[in-house]
C-alpha atoms as a PDB file:
ATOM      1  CA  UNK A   1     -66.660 130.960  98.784  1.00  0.00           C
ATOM      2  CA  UNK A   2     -66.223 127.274  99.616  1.00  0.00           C
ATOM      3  CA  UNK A   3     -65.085 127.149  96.239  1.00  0.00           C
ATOM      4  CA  UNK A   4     -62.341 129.443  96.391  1.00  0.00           C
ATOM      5  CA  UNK A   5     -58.869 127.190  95.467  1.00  0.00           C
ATOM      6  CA  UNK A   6     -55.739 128.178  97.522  1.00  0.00           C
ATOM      7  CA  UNK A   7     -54.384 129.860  94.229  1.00  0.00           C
ATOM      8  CA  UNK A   8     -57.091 132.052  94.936  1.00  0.00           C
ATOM      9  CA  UNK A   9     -56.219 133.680  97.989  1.00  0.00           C
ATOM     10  CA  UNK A  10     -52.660 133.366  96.957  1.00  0.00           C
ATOM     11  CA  UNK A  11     -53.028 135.831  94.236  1.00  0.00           C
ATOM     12  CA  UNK A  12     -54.603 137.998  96.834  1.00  0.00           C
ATOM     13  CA  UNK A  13     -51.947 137.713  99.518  1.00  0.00           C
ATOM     14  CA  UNK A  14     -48.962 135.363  98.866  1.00  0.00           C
ATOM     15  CA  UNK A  15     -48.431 134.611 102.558  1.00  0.00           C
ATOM     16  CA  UNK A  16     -51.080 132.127 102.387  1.00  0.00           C
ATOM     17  CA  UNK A  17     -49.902 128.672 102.086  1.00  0.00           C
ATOM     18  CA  UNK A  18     -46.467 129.452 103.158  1.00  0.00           C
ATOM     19  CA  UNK A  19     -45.313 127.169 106.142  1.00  0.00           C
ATOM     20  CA  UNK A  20     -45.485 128.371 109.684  1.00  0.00           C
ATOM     21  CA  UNK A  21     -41.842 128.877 109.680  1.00  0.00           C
ATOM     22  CA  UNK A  22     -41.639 130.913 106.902  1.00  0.00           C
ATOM     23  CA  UNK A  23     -43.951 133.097 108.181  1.00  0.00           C
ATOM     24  CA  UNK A  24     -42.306 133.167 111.761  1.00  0.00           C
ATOM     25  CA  UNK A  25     -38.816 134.097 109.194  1.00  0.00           C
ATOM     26  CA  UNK A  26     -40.895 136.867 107.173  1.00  0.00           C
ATOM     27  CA  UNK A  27     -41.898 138.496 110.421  1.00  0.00           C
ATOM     28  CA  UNK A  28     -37.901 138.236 111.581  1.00  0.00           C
ATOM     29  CA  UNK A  29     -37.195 139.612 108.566  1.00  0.00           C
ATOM     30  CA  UNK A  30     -39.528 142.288 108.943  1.00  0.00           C
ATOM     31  CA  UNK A  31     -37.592 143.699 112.181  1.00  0.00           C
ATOM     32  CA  UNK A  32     -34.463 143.129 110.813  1.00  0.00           C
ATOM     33  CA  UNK A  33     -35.288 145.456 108.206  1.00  0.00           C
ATOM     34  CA  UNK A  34     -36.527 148.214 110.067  1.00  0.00           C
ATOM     35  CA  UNK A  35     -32.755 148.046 111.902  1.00  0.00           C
ATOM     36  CA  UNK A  36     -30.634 147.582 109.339  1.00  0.00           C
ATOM     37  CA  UNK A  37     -32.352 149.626 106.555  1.00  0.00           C
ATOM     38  CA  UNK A  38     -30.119 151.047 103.856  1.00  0.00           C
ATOM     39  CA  UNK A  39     -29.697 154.620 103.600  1.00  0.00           C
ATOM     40  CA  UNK A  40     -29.494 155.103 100.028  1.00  0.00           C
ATOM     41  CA  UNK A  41     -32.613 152.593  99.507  1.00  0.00           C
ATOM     42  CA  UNK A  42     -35.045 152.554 102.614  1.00  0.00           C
ATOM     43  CA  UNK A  43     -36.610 149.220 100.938  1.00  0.00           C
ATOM     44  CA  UNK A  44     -33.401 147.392 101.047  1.00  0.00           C
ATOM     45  CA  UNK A  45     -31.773 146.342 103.838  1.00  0.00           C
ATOM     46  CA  UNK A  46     -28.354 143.788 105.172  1.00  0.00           C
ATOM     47  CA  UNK A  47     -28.306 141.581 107.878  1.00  0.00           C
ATOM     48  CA  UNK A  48     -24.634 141.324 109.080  1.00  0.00           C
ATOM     49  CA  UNK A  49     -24.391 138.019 110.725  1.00  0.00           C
ATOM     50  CA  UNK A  50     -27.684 136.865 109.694  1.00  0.00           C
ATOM     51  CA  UNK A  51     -27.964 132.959 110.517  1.00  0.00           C
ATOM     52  CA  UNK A  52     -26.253 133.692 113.894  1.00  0.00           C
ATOM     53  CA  UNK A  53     -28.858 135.975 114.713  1.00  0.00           C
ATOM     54  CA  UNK A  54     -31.910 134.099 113.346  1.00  0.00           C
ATOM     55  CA  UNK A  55     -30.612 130.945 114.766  1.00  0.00           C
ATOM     56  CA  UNK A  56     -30.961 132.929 118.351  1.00  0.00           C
ATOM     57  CA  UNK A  57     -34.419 133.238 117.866  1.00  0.00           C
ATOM     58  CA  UNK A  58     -34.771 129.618 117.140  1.00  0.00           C
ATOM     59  CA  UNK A  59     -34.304 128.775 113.849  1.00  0.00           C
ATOM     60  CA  UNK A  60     -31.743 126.050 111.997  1.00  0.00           C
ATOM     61  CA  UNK A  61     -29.926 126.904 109.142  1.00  0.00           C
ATOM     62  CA  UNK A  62     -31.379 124.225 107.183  1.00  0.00           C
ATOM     63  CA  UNK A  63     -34.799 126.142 108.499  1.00  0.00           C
ATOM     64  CA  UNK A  64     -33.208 129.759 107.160  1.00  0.00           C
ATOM     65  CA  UNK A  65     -31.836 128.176 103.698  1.00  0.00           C
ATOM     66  CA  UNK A  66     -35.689 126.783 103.365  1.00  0.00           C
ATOM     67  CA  UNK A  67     -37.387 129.661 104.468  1.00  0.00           C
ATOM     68  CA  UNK A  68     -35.643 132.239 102.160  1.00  0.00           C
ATOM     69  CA  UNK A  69     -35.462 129.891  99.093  1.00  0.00           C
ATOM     70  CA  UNK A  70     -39.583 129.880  99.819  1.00  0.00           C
ATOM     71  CA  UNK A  71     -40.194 133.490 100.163  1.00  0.00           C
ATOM     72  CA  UNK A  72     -38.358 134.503  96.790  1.00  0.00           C
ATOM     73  CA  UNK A  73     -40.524 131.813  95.510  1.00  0.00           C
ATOM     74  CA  UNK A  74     -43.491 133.807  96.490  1.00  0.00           C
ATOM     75  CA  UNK A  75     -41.739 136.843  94.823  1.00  0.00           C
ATOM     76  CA  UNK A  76     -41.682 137.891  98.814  1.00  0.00           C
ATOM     77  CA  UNK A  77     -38.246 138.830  98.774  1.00  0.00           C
ATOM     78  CA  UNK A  78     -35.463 140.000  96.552  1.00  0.00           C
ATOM     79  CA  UNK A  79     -31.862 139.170  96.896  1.00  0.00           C
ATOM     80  CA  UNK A  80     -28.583 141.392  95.640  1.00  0.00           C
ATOM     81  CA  UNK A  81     -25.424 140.764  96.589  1.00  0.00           C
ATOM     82  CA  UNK A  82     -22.678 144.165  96.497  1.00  0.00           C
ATOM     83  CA  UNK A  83     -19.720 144.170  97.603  1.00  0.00           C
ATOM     84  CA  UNK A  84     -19.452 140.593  99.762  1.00  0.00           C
ATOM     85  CA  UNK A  85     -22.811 142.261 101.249  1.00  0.00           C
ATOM     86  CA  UNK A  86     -26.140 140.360 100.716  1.00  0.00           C
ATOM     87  CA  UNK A  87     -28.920 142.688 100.493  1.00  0.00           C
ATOM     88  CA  UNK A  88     -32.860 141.823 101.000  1.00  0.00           C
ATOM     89  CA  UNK A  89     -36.024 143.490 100.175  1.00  0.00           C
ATOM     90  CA  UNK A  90     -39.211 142.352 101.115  1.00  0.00           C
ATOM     91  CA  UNK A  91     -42.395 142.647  99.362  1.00  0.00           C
END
């Protein structure tokens, strides 16, 4: 196992690597989704007012921008936009 490269355990679970923040955002993300889930598609869900309400929680919009930009990266999360609505679905 000491072996193993980083790529390793990515392929197994993509969270690894990701910066702590990230992570803290995925998890945000996580109970955002379970409250604003979409009724047509259970997996997708809106945040209205999303850097408002991340930024309570203590993050910076420079630390939301980064986070999300990293987590579609890591094919961790989708984006759609309909209607002047952003819609997310996490993986």
């Amino acid at each position: 196992m000491p072996n193993e490269s980083i790529q390793s355990f990515v392929k197994v679970n993509p969270l690894v690597g990701l910066p702590v923040k990230t992570l803290r955002l995925y998890n945000a993300l996580e109970v955002f989704k379970k409250k604003y889930r979409s009724s047509e598609e259970p997996e997708w869900f809106s945040i209205p007012q999303r850097d408002p309400l991340l930024q309570k929680i203590g993050f910076s919009k420079t630390e939301i921008e980064t986070g999300i930009k990293e987590l579609k990266r890591a094919n961790l999360l989708q984006i759609r936009e309909e209607d002047d609505t952003c819609w997310y679905c996490l993986k």
